[in-house]
C-alpha atoms as a PDB file:
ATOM      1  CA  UNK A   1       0.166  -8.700  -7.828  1.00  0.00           C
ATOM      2  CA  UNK A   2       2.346 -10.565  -5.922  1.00  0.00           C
ATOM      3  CA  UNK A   3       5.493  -9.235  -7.553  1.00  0.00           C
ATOM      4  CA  UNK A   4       4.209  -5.290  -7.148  1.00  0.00           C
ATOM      5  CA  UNK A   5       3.037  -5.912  -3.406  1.00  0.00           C
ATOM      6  CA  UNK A   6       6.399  -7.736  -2.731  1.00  0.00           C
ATOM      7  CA  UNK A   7       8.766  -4.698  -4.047  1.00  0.00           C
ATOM      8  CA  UNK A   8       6.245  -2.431  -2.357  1.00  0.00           C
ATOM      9  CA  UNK A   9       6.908  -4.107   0.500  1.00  0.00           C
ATOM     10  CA  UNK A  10      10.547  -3.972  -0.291  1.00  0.00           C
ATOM     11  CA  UNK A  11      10.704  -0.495  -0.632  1.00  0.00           C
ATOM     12  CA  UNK A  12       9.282  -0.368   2.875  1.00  0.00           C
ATOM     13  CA  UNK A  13      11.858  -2.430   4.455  1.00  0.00           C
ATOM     14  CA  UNK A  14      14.747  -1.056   2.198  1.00  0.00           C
ATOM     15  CA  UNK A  15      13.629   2.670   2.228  1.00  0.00           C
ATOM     16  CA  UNK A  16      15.285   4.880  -0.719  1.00  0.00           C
ATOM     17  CA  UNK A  17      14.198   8.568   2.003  1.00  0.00           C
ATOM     18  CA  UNK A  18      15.120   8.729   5.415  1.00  0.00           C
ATOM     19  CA  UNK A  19      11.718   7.872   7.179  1.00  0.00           C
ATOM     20  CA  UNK A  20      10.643   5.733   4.962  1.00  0.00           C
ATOM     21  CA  UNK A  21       7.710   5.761   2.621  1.00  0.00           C
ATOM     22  CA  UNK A  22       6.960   9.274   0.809  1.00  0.00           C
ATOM     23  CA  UNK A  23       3.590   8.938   0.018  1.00  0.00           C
ATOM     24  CA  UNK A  24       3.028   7.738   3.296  1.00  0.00           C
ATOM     25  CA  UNK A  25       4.902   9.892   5.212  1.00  0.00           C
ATOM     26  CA  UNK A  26       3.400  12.915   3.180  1.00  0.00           C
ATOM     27  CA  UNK A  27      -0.473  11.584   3.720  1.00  0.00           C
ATOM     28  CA  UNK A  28      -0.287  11.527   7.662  1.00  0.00           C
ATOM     29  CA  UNK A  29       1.572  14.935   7.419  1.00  0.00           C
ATOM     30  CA  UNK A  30      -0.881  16.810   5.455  1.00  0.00           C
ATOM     31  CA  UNK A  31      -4.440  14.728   5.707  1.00  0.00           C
ATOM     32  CA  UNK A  32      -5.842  17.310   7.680  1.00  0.00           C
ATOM     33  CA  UNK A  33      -4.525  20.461   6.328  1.00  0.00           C
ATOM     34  CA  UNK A  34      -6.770  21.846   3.642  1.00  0.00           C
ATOM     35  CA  UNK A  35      -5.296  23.520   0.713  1.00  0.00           C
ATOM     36  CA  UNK A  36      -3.351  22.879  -2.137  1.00  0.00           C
ATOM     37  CA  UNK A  37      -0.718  20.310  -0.951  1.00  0.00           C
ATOM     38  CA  UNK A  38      -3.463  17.774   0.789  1.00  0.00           C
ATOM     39  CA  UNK A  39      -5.569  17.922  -2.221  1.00  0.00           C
ATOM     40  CA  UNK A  40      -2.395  16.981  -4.535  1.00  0.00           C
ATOM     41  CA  UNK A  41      -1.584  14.042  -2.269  1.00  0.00           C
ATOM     42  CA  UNK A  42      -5.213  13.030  -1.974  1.00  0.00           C
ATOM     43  CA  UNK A  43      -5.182  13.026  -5.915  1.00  0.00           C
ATOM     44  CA  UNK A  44      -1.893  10.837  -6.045  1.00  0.00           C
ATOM     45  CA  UNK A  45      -3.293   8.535  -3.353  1.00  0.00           C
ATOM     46  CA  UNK A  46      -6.569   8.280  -5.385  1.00  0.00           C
ATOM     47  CA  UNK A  47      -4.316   7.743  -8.307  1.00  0.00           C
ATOM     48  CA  UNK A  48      -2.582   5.002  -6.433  1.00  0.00           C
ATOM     49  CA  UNK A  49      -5.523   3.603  -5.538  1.00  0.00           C
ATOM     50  CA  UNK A  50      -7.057   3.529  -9.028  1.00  0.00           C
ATOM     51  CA  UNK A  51      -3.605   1.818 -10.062  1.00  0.00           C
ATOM     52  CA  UNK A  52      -3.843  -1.067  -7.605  1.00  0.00           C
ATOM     53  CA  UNK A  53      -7.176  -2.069  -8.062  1.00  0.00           C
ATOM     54  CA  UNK A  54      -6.744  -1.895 -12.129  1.00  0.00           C
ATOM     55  CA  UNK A  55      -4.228  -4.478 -11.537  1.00  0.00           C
ATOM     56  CA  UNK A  56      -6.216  -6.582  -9.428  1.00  0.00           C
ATOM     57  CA  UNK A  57      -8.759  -6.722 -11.877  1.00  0.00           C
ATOM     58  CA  UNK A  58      -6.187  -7.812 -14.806  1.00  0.00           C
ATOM     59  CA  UNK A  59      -5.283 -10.402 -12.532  1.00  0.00           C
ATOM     60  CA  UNK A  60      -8.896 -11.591 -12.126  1.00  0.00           C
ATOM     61  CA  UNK A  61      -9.532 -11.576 -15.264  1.00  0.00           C
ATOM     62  CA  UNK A  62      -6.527 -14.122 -15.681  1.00  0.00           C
ATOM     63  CA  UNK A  63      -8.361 -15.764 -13.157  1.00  0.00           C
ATOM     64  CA  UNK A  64      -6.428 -15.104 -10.154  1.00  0.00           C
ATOM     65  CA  UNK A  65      -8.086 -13.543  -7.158  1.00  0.00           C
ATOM     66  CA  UNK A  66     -11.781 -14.055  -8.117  1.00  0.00           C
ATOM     67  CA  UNK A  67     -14.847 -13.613  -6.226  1.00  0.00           C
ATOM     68  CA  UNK A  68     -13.207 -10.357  -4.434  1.00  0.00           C
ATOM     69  CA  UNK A  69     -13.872  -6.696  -4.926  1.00  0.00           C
ATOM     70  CA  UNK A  70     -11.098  -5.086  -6.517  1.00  0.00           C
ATOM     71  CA  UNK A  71     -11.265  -1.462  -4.665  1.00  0.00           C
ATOM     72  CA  UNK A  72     -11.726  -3.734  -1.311  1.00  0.00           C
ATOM     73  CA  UNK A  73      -9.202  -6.011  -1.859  1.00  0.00           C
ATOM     74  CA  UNK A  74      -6.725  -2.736  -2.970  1.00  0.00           C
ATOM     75  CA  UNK A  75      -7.670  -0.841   0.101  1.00  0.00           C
ATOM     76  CA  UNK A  76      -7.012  -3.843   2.411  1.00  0.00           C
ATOM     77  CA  UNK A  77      -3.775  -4.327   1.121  1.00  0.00           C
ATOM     78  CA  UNK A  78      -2.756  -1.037   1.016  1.00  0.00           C
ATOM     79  CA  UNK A  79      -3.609  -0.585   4.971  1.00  0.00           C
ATOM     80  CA  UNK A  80      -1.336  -3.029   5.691  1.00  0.00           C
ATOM     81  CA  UNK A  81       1.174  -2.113   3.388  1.00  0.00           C
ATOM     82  CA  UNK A  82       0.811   1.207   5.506  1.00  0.00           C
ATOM     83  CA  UNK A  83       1.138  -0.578   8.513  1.00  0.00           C
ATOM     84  CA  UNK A  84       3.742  -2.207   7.838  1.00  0.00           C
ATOM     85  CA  UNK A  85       5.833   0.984   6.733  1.00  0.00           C
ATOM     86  CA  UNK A  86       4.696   2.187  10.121  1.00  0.00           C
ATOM     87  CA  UNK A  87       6.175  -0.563  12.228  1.00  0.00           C
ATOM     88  CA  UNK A  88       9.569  -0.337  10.200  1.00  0.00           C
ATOM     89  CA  UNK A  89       9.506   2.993  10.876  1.00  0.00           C
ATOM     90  CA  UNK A  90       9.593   1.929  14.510  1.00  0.00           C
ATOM     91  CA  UNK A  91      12.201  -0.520  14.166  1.00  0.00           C
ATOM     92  CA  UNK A  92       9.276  -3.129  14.381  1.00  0.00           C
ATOM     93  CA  UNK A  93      10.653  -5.578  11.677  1.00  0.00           C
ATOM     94  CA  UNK A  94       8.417  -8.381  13.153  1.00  0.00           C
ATOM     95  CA  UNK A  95       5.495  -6.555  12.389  1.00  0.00           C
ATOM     96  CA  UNK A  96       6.699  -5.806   8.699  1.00  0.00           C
ATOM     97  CA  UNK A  97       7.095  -9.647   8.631  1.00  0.00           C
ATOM     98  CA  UNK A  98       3.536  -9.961   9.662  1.00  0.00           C
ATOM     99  CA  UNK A  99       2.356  -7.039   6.952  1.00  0.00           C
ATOM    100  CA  UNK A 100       3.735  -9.669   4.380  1.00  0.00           C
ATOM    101  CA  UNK A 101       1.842 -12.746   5.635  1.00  0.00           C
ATOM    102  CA  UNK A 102      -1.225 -10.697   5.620  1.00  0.00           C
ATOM    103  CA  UNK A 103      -1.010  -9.639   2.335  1.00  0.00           C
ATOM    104  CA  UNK A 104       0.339 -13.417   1.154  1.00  0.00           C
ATOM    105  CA  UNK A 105      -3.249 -14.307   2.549  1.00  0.00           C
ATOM    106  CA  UNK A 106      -5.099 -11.774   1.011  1.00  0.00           C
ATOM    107  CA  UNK A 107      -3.793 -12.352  -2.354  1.00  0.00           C
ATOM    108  CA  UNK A 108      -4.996 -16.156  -2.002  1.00  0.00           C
END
């Protein structure tokens, strides 16, 4: 988890688009426009979502992370994840530095 959330965050900081994150940039473009292109990204979100908290729970059952919800645990971090591609986006790169000791201390 650590590895994934720290290229995540990577990705963030090192964007490959201009404007940084595509899936996040996409969701707050098209959250509230119904039709065809806000359900696809709600379906790759879910998909995301389903991704992240599959991994949590192989890392629980190594016995990392225990005694958390997985879905919790996946939405937390990816809200600051979000954040954090937010505050880059803003030339914030104090607040990206914060994202990662968030997430350092939700993956204890």
């Amino acid at each position: 988890m650590r590895a994934l959330v720290d290229r995540w965050l990577g990705y963030t900081t090192d964007p490959v688009f201009p404007g940084g994150c595509f899936r996040a940039a996409v969701l707050t473009e098209f959250d509230s426009r119904p039709g065809p292109v806000r359900d696809a990204v709600a379906a790759d979100h879910e998909d995301w979502m389903t991704f992240l908290s599959g991994e949590i729970r192989k890392a629980q059952e190594l016995g990392e992370l225990t005694g958390r919800d997985a879905a919790v645990l996946a939405f937390e971090i990816d809200a600051v994840v979000a954040a954090a591609n937010t505050a880059r986006q803003l030339g914030d790169d104090e607040r990206v530095l914060m994202a990662r000791r968030i997430v350092e201390d939700l993956l204890h």
